[in-house]
Protein backbone atom coordinates (compact mmCIF):
# COMPACT_ATOMS: atom_id res chain seq x y z
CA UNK A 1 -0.61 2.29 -42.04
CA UNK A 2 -3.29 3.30 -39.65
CA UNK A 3 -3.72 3.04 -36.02
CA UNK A 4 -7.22 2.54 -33.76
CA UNK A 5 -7.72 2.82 -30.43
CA UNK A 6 -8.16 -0.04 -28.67
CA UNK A 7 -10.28 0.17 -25.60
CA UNK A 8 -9.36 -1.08 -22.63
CA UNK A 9 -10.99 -3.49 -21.03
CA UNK A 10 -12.21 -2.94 -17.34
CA UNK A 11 -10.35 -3.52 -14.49
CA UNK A 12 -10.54 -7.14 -12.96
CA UNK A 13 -11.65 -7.13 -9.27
CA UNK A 14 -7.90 -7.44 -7.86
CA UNK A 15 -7.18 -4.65 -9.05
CA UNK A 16 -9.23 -2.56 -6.35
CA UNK A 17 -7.75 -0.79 -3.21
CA UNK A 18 -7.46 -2.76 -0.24
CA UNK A 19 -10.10 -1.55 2.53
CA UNK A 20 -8.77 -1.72 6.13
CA UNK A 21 -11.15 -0.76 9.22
CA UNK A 22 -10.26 -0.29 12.78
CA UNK A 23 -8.45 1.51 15.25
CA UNK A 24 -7.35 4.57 13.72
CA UNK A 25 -4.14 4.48 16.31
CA UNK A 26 -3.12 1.87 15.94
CA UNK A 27 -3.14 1.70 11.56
CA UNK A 28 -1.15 5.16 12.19
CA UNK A 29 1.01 3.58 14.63
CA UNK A 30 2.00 1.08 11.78
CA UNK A 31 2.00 3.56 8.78
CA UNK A 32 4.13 5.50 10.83
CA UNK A 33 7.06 3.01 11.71
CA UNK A 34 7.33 2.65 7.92
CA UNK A 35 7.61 6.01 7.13
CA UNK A 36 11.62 6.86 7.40
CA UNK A 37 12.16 4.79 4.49
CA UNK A 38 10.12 7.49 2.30
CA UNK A 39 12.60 10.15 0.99
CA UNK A 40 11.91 13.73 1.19
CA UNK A 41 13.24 14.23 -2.10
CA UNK A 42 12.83 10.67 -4.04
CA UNK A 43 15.49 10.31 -7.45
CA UNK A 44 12.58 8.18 -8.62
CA UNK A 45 8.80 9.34 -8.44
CA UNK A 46 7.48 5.79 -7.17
CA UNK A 47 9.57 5.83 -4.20
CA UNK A 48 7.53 8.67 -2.65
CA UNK A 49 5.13 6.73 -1.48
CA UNK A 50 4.15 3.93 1.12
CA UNK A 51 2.84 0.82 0.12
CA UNK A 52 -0.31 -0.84 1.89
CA UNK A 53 -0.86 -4.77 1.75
CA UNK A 54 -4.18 -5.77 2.52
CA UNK A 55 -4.55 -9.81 3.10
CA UNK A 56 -7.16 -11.72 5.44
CA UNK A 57 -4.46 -12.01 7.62
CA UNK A 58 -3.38 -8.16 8.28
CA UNK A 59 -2.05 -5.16 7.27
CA UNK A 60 1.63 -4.39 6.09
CA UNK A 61 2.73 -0.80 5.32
CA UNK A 62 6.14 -1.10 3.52
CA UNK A 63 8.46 1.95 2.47
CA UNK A 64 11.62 2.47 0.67
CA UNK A 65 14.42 4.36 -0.68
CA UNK A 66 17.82 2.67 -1.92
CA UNK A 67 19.25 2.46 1.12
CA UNK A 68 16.72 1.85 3.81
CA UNK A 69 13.41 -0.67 3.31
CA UNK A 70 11.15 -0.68 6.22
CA UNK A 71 7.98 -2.74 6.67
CA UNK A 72 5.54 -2.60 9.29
CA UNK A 73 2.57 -5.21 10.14
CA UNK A 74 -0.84 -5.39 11.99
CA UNK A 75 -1.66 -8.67 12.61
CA UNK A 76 -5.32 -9.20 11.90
CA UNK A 77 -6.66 -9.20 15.83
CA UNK A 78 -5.92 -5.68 15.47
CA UNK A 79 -8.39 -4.61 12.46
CA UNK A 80 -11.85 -4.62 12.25
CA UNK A 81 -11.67 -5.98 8.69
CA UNK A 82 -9.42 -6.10 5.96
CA UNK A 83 -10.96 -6.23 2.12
CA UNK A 84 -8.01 -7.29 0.30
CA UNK A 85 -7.76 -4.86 -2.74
């Protein structure tokens, strides 16, 4: 029996990075409300991180651990734009 590589197709378009613009204070402001949900020292790698929900109608930042889930929102009067990813 023999195996080939397959390659992989590209990437549809969803499967970009969102792109939020606008007040830099106010993004961190909302990343930052989210962020005592992240553990220092995360049992699982994917909980190290915070994750970012683009949409036309804000922003959501959303962080947790196994205890704690926190998620913060910008509406979208308080972006410049939002490129959902």
């Amino acid at each position: 029996m023999s195996i080939a590589a397959v390659e992989q197709p590209p990437a549809p378009a969803t499967d970009r990075a969102p792109v939020v613009t606008g007040n830099l204070r106010e993004v961190m402001a909302a990343l930052r409300r989210a962020l005592p949900a992240v553990p220092s020292r995360p049992p699982v790698p994917v909980l190290a991180g915070t994750l970012l929900d683009a949409t036309p109608e804000g922003v959501s930042f959303a962080a947790f651990d196994y205890e704690l889930g926190i998620t913060s929102q910008l509406a979208r009067d308080h972006v410049t734009d939002v490129t959902p990813g």
